[in-house]
PDB file of N, CA and C in Angstrom:
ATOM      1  N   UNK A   1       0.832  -1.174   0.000  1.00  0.00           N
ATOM      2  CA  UNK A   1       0.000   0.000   0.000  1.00  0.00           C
ATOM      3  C   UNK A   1       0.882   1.245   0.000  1.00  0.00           C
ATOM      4  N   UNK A   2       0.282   2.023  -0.556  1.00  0.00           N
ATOM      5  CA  UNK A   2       1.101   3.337  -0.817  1.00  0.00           C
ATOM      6  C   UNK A   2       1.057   4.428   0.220  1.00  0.00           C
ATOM      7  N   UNK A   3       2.256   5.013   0.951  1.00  0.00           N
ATOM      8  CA  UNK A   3       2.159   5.798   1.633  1.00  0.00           C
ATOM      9  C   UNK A   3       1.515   6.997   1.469  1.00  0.00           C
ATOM     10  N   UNK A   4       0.533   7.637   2.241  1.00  0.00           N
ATOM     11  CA  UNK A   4      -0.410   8.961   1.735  1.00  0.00           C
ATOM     12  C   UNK A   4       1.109  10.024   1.915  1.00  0.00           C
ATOM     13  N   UNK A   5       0.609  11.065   0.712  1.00  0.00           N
ATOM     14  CA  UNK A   5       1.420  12.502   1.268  1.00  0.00           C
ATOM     15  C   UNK A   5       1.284  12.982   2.175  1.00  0.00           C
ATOM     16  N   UNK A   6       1.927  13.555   2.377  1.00  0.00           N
ATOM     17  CA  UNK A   6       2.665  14.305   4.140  1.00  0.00           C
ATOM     18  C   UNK A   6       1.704  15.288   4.230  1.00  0.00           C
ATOM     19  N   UNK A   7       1.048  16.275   3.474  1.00  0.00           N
ATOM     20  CA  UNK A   7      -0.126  16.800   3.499  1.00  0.00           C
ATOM     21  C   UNK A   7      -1.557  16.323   3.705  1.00  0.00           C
ATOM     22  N   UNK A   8      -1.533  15.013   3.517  1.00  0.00           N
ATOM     23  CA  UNK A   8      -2.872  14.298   3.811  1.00  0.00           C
ATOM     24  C   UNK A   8      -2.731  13.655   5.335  1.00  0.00           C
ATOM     25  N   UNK A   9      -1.226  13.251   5.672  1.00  0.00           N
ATOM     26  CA  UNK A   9      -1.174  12.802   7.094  1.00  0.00           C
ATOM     27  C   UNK A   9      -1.382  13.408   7.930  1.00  0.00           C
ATOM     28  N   UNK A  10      -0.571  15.189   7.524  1.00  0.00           N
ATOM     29  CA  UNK A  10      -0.752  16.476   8.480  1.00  0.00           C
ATOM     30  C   UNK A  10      -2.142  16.683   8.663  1.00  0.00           C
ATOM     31  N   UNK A  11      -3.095  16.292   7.658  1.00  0.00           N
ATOM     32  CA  UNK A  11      -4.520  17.108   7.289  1.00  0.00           C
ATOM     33  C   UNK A  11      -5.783  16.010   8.974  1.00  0.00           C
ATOM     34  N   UNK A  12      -5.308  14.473   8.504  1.00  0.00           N
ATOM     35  CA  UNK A  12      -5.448  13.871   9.308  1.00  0.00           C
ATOM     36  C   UNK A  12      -5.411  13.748  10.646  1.00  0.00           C
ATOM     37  N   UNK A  13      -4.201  14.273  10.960  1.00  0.00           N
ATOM     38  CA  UNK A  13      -3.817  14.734  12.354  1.00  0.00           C
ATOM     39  C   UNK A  13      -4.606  15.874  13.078  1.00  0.00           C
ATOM     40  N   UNK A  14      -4.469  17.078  11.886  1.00  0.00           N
ATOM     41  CA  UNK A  14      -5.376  17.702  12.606  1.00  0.00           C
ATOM     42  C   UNK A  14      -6.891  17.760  12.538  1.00  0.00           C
ATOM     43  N   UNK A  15      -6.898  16.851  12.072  1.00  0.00           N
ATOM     44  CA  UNK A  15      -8.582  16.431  11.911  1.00  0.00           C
ATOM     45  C   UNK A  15      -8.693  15.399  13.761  1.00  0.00           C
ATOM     46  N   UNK A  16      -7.656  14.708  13.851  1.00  0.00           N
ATOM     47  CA  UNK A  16      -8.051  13.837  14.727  1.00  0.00           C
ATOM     48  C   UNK A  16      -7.578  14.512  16.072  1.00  0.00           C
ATOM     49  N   UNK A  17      -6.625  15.590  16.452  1.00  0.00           N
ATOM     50  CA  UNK A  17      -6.770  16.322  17.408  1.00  0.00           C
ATOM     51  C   UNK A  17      -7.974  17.084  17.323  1.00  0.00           C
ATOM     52  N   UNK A  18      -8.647  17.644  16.272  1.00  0.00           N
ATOM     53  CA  UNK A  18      -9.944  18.332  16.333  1.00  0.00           C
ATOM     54  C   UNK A  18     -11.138  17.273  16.999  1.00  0.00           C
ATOM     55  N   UNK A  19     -10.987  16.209  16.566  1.00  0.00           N
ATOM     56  CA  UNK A  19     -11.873  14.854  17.022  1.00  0.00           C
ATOM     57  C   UNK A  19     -11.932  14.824  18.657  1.00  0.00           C
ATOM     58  N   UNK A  20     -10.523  15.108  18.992  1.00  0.00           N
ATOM     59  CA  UNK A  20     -10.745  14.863  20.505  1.00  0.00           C
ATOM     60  C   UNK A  20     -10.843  16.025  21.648  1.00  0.00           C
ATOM     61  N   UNK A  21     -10.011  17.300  20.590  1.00  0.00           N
ATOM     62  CA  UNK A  21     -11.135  17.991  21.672  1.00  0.00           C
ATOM     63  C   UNK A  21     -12.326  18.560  21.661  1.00  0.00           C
ATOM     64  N   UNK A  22     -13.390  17.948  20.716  1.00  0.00           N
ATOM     65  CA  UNK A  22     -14.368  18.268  20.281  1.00  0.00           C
ATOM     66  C   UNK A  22     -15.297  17.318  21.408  1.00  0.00           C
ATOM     67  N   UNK A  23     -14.718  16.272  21.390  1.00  0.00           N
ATOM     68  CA  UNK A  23     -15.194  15.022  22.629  1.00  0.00           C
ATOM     69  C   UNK A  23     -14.529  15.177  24.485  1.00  0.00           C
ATOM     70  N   UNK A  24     -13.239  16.205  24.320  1.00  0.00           N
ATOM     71  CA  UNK A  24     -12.678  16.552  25.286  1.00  0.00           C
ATOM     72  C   UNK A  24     -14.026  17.355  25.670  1.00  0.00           C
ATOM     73  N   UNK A  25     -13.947  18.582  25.130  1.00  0.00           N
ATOM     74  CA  UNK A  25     -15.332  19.565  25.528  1.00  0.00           C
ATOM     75  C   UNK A  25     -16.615  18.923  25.525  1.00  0.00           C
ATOM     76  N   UNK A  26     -16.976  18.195  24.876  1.00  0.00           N
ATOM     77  CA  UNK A  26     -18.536  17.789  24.821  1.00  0.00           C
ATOM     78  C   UNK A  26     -18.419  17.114  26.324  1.00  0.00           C
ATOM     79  N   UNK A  27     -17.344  15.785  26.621  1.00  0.00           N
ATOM     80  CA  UNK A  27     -17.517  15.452  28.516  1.00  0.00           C
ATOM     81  C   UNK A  27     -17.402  16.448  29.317  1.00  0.00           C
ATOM     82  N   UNK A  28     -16.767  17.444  29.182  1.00  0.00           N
ATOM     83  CA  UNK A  28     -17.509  18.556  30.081  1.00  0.00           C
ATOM     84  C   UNK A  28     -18.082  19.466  30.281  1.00  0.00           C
ATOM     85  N   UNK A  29     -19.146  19.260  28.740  1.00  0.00           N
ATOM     86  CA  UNK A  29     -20.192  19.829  29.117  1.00  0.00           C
ATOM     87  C   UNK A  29     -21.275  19.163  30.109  1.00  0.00           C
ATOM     88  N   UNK A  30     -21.058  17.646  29.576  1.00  0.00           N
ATOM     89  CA  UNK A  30     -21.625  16.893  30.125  1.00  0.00           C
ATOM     90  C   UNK A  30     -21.176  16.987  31.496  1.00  0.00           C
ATOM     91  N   UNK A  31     -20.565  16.489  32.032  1.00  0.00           N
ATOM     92  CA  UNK A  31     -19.761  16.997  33.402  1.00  0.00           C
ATOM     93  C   UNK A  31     -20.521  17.760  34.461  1.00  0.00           C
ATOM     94  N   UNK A  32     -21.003  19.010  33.666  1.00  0.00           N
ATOM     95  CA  UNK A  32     -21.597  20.196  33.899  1.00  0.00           C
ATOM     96  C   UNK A  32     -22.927  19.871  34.019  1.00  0.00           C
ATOM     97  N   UNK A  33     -23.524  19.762  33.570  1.00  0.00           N
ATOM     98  CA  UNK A  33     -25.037  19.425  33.347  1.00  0.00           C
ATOM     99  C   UNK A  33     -25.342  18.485  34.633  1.00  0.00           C
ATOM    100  N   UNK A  34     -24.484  17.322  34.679  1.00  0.00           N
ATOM    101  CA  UNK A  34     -24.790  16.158  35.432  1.00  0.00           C
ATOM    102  C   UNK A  34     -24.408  17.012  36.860  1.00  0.00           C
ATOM    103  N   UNK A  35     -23.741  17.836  37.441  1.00  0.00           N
ATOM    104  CA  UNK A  35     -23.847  18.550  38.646  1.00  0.00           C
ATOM    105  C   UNK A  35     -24.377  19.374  38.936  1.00  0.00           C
ATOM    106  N   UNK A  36     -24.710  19.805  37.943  1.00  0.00           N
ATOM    107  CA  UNK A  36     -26.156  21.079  38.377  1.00  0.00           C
ATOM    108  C   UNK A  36     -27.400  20.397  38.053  1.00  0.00           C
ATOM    109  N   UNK A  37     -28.064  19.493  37.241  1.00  0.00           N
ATOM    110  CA  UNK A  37     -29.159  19.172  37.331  1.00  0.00           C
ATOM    111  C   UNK A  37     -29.434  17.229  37.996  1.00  0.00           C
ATOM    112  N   UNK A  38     -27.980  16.623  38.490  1.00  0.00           N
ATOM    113  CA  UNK A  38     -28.154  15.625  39.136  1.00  0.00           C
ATOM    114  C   UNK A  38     -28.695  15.758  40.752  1.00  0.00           C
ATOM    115  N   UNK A  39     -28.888  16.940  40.997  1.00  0.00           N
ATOM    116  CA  UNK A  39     -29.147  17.425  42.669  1.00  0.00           C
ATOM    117  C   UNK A  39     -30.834  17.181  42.329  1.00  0.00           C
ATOM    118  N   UNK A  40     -31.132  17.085  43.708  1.00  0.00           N
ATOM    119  CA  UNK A  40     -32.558  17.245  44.118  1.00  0.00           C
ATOM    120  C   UNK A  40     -33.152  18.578  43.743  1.00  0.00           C
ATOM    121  N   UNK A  41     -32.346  19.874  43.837  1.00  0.00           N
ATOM    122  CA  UNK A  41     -32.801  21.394  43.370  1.00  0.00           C
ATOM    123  C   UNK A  41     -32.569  21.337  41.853  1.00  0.00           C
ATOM    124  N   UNK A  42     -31.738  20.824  41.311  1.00  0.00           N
ATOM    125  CA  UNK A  42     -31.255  20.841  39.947  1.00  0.00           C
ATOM    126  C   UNK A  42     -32.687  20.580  39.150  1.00  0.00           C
ATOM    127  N   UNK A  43     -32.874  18.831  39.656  1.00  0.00           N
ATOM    128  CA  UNK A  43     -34.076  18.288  39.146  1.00  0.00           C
ATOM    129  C   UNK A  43     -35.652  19.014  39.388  1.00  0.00           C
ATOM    130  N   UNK A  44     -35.822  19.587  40.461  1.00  0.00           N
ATOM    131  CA  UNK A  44     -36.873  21.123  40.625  1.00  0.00           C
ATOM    132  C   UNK A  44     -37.072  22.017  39.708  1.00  0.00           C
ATOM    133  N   UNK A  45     -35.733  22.424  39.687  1.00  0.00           N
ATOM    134  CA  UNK A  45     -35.411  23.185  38.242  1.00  0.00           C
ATOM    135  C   UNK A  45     -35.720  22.806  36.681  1.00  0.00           C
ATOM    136  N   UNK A  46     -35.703  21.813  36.567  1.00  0.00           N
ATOM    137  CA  UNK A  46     -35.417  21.282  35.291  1.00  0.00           C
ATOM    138  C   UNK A  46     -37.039  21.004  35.101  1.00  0.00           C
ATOM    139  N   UNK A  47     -37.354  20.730  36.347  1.00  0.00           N
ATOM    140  CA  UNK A  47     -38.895  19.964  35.972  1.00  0.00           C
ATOM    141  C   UNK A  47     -39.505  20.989  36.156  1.00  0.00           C
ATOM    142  N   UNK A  48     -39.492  22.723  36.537  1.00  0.00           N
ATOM    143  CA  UNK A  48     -40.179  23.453  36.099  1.00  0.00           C
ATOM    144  C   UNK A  48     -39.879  24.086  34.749  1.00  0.00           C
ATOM    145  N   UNK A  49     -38.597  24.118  34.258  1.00  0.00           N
ATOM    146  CA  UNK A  49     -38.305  24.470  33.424  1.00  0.00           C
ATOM    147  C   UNK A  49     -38.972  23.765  31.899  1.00  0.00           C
ATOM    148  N   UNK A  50     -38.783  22.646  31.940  1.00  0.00           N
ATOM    149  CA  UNK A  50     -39.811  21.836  31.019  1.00  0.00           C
ATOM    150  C   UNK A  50     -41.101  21.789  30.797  1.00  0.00           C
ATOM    151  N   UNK A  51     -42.220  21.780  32.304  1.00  0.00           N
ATOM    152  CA  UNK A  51     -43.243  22.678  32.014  1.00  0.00           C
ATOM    153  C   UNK A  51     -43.602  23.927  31.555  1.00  0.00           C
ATOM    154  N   UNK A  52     -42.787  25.021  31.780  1.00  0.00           N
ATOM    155  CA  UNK A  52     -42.994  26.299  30.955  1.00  0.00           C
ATOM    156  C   UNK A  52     -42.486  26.036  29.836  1.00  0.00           C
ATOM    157  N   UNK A  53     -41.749  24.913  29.319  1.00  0.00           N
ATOM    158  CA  UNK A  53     -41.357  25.118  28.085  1.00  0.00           C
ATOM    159  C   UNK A  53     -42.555  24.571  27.205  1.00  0.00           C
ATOM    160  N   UNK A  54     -43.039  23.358  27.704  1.00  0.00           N
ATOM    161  CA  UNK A  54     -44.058  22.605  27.190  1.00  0.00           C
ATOM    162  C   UNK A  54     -43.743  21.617  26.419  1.00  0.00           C
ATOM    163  N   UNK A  55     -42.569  21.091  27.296  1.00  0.00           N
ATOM    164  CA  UNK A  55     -42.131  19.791  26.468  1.00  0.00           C
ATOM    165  C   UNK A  55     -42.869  18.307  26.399  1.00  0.00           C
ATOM    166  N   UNK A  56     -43.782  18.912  27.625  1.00  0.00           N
ATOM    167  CA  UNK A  56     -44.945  17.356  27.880  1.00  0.00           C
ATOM    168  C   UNK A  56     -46.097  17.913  27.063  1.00  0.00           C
ATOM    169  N   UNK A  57     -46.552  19.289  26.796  1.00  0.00           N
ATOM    170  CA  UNK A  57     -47.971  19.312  26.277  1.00  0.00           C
ATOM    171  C   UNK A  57     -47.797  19.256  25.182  1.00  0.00           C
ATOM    172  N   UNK A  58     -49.062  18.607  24.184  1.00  0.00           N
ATOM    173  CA  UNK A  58     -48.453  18.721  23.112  1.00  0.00           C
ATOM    174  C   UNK A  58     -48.783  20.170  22.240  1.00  0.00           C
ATOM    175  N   UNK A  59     -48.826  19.645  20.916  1.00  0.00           N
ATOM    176  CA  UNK A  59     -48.549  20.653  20.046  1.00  0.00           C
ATOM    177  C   UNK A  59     -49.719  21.453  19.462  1.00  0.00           C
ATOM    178  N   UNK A  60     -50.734  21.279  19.520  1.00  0.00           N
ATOM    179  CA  UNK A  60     -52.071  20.786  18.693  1.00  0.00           C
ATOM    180  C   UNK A  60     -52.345  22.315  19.477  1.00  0.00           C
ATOM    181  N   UNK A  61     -52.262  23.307  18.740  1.00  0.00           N
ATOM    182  CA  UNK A  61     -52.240  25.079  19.104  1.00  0.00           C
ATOM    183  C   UNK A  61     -53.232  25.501  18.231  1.00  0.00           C
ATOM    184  N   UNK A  62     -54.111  25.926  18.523  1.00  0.00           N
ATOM    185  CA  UNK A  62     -54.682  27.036  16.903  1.00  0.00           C
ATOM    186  C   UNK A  62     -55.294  28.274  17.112  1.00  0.00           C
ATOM    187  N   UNK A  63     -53.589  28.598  18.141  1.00  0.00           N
ATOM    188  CA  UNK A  63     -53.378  30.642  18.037  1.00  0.00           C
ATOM    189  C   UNK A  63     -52.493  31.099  17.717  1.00  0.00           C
ATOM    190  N   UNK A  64     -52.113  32.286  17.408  1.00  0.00           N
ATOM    191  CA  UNK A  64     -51.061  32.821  16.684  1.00  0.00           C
ATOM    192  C   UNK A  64     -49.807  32.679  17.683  1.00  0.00           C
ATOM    193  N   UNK A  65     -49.655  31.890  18.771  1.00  0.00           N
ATOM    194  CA  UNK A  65     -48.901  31.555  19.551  1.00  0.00           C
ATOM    195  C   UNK A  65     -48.222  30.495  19.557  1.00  0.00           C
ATOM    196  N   UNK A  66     -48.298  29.939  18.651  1.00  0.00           N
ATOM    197  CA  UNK A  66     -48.163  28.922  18.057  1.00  0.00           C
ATOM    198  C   UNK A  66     -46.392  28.640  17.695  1.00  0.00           C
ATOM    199  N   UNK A  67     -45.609  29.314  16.863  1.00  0.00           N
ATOM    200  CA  UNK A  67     -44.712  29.429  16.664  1.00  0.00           C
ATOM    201  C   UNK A  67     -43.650  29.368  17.976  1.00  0.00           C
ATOM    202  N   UNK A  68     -43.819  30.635  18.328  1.00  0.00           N
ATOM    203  CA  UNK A  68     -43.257  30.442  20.019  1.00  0.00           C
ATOM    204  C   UNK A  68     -43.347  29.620  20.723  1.00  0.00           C
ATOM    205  N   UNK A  69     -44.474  29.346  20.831  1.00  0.00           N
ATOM    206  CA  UNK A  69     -44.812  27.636  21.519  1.00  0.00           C
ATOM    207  C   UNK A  69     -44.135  26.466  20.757  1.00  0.00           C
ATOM    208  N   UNK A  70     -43.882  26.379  19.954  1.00  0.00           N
ATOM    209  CA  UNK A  70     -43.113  25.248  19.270  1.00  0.00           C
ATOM    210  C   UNK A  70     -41.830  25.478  19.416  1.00  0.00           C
ATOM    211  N   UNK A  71     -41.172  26.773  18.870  1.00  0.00           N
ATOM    212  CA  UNK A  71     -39.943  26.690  19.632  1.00  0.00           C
ATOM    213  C   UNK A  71     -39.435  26.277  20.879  1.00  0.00           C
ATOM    214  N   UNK A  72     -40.112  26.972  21.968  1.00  0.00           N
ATOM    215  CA  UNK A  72     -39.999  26.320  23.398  1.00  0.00           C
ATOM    216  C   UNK A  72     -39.906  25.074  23.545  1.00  0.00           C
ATOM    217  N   UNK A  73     -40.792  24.683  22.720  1.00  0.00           N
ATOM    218  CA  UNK A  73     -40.976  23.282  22.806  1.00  0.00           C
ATOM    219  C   UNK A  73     -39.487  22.416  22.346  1.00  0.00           C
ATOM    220  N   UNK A  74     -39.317  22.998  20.962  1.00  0.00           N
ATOM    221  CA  UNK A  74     -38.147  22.015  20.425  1.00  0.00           C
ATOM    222  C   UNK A  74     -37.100  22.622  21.303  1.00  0.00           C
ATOM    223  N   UNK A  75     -36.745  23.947  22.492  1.00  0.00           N
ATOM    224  CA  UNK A  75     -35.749  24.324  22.605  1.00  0.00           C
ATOM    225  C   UNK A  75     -35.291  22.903  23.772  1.00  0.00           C
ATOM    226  N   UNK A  76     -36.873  23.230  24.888  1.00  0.00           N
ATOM    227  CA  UNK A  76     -36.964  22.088  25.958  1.00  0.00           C
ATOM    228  C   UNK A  76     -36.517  20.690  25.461  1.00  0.00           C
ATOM    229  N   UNK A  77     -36.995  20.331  24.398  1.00  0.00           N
ATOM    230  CA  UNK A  77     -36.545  19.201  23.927  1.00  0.00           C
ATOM    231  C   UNK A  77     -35.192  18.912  23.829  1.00  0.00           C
ATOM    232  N   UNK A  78     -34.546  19.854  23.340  1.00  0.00           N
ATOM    233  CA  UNK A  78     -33.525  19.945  23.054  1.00  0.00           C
ATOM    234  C   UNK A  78     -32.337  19.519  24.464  1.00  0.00           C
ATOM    235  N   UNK A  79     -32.821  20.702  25.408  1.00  0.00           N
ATOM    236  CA  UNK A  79     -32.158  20.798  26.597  1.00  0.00           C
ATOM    237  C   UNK A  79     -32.464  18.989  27.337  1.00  0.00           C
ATOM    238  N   UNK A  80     -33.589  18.696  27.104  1.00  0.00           N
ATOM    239  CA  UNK A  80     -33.834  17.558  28.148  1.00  0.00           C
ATOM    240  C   UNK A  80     -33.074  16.564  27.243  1.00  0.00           C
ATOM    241  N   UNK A  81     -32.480  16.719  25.763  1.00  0.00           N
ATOM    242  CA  UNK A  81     -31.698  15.206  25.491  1.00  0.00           C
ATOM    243  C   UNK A  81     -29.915  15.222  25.201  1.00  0.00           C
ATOM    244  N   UNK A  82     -29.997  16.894  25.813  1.00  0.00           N
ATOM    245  CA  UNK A  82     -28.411  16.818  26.299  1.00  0.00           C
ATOM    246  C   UNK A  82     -28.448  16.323  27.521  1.00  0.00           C
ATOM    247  N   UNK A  83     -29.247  16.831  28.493  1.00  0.00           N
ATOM    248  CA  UNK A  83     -29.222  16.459  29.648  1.00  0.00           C
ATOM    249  C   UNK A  83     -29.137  14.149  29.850  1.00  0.00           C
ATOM    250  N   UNK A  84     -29.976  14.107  28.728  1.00  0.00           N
ATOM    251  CA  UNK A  84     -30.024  12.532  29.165  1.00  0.00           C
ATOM    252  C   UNK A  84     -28.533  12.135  28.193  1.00  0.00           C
ATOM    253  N   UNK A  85     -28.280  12.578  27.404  1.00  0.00           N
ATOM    254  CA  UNK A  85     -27.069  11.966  27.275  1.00  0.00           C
ATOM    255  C   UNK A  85     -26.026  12.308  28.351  1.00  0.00           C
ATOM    256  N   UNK A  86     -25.553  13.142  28.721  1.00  0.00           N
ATOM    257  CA  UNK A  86     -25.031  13.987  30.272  1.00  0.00           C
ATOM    258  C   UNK A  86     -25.184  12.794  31.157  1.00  0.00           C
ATOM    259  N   UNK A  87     -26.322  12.079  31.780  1.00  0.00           N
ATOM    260  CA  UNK A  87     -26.777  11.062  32.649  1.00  0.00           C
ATOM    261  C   UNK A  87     -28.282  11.091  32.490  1.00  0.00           C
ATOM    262  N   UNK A  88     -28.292   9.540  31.350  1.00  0.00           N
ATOM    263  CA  UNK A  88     -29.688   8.745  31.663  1.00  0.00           C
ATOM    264  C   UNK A  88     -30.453   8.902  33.097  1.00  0.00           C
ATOM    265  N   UNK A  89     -29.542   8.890  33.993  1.00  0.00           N
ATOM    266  CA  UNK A  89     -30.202   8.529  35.609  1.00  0.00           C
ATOM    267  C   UNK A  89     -31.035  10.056  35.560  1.00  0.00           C
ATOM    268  N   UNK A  90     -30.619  11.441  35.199  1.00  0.00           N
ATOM    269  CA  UNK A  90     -31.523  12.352  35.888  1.00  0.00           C
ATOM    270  C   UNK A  90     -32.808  11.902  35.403  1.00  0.00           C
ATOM    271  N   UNK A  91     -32.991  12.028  33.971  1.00  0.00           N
ATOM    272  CA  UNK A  91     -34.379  11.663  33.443  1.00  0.00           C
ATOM    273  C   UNK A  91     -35.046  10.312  33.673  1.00  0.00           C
ATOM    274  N   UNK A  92     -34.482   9.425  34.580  1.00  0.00           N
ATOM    275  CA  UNK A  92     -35.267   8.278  34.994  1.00  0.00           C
ATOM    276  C   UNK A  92     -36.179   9.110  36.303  1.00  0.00           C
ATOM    277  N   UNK A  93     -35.035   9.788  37.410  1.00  0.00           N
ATOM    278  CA  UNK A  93     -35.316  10.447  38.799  1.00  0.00           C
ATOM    279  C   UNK A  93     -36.694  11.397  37.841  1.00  0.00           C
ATOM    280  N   UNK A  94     -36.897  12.338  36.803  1.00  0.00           N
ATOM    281  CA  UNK A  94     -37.643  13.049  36.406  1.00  0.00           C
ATOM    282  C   UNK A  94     -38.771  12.515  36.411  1.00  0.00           C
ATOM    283  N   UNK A  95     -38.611  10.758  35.812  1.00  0.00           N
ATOM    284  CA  UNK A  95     -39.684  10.215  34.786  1.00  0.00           C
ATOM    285  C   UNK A  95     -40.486   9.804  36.727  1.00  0.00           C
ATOM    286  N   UNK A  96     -39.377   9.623  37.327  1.00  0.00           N
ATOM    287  CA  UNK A  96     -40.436   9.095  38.508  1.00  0.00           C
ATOM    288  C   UNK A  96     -41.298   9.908  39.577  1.00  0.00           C
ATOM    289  N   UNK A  97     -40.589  10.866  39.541  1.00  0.00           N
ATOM    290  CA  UNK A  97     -41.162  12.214  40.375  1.00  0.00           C
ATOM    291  C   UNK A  97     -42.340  12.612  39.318  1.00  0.00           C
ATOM    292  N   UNK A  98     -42.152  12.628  38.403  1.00  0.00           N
ATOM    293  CA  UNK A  98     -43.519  13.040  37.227  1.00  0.00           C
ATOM    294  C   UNK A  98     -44.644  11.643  38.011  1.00  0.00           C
ATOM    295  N   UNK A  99     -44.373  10.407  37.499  1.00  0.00           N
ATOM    296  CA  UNK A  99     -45.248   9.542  38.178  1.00  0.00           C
ATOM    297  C   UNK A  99     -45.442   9.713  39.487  1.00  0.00           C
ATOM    298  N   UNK A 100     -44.949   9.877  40.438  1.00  0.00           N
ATOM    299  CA  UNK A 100     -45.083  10.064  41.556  1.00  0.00           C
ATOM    300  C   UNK A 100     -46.334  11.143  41.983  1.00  0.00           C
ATOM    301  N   UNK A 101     -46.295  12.117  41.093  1.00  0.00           N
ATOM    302  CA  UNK A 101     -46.985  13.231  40.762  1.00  0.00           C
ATOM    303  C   UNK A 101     -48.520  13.083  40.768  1.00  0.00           C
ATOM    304  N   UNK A 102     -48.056  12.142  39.333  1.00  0.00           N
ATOM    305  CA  UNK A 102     -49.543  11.793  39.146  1.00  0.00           C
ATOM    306  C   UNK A 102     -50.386  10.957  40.024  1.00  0.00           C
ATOM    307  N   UNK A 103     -49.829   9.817  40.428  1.00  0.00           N
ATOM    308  CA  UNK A 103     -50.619   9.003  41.521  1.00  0.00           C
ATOM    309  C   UNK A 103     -51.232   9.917  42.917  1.00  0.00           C
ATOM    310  N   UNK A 104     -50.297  11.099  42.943  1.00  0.00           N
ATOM    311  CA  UNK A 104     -50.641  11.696  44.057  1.00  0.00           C
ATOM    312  C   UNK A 104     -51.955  12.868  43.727  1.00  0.00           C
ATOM    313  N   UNK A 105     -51.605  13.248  42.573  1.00  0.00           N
ATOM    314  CA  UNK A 105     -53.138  13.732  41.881  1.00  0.00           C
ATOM    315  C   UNK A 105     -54.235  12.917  41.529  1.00  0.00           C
ATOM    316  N   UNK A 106     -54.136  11.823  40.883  1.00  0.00           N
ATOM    317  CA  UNK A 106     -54.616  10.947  40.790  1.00  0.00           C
ATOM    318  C   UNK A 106     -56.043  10.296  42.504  1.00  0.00           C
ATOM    319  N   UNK A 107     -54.792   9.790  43.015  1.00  0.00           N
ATOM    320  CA  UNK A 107     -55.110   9.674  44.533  1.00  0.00           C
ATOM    321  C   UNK A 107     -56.057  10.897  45.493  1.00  0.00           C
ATOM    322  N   UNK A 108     -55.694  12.093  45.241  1.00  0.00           N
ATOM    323  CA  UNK A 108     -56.597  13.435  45.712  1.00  0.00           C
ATOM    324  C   UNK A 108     -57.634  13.368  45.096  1.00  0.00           C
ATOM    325  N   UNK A 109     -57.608  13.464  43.628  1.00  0.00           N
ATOM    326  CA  UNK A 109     -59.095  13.276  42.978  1.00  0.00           C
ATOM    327  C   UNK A 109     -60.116  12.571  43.346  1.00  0.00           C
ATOM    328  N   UNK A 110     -59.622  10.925  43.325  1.00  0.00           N
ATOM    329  CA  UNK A 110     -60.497   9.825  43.915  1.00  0.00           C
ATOM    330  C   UNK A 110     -61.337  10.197  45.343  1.00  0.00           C
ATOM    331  N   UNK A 111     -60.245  11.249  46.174  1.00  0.00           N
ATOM    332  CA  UNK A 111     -60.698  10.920  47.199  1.00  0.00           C
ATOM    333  C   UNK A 111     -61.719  12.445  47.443  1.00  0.00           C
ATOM    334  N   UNK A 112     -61.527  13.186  46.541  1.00  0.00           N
ATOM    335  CA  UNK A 112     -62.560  14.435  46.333  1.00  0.00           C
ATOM    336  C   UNK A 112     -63.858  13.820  46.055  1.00  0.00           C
ATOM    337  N   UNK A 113     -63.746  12.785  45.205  1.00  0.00           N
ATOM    338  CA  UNK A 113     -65.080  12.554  44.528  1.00  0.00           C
ATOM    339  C   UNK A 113     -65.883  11.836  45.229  1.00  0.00           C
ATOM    340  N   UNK A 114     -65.028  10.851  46.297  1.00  0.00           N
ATOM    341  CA  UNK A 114     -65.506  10.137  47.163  1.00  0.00           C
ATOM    342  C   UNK A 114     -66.499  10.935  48.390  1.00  0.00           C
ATOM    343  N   UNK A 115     -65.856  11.689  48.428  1.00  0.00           N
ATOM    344  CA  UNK A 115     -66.467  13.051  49.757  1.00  0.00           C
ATOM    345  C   UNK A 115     -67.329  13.846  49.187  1.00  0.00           C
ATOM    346  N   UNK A 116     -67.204  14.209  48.077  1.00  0.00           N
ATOM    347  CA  UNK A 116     -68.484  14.613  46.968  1.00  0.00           C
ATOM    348  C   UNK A 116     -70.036  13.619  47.195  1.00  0.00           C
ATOM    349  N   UNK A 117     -69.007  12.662  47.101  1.00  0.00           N
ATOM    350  CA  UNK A 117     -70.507  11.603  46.837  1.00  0.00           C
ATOM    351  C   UNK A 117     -71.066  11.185  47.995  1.00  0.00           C
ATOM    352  N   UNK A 118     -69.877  11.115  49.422  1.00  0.00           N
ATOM    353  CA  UNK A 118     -70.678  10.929  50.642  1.00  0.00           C
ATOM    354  C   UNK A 118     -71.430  12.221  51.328  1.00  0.00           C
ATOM    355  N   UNK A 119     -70.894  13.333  50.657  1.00  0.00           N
ATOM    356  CA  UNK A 119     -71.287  14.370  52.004  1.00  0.00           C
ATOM    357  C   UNK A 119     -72.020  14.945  51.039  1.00  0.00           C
TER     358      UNK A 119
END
């Protein structure tokens, strides 16, 4: 096999130092993310932040608000799948405090309707 020119090896090289600190920086961004939103306040944060963004509601708008609202939407999106690449684990802790949520709304309701219907 034929040796590449010294210009294609150089070109290589700095292609593959660009490779790593492109992956140097991306782990700490990640780094970053995973200590400010792996905390109990972090995750507060994040899970109000996603509701105002409206990353759980959906899309189905028909006001001129619409646009904005979709952005938010894809921005939240955005933010919540750096964050899970950063650490899967916050968005499991999210996915369960969201459930947690609901059973506990869930659970109040039942028991409104129940007292509705006895009293």
């Amino acid at each position: 096999m034929k040796p590449k020119p010294a210009f294609i090896q150089e070109r290589d090289k700095e292609q593959s130092r660009a490779d790593l600190e492109n992956f140097a920086e991306e782990q700490r961004y990640h780094a970053k993310l995973k200590a400010v939103f792996g905390t109990s306040e972090g995750l507060d944060i994040l899970d109000r932040w996603l509701d105002e963004w409206g990353v759980l509601d959906p899309l189905f708008i028909t006001s001129s608000d619409i646009y904005r609202r979709t952005a938010l939407h894809d921005f939240g999106c955005q933010v919540l799948a750096d964050i899970i690449a950063a650490d899967p684990e916050i968005y499991i802790a999210l996915v369960k405090k969201w459930s947690k949520e609901h059973e506990e709304n869930k659970t109040n309701y039942l028991k409104q309707i129940k007292e509705n219907n006895n009293g």
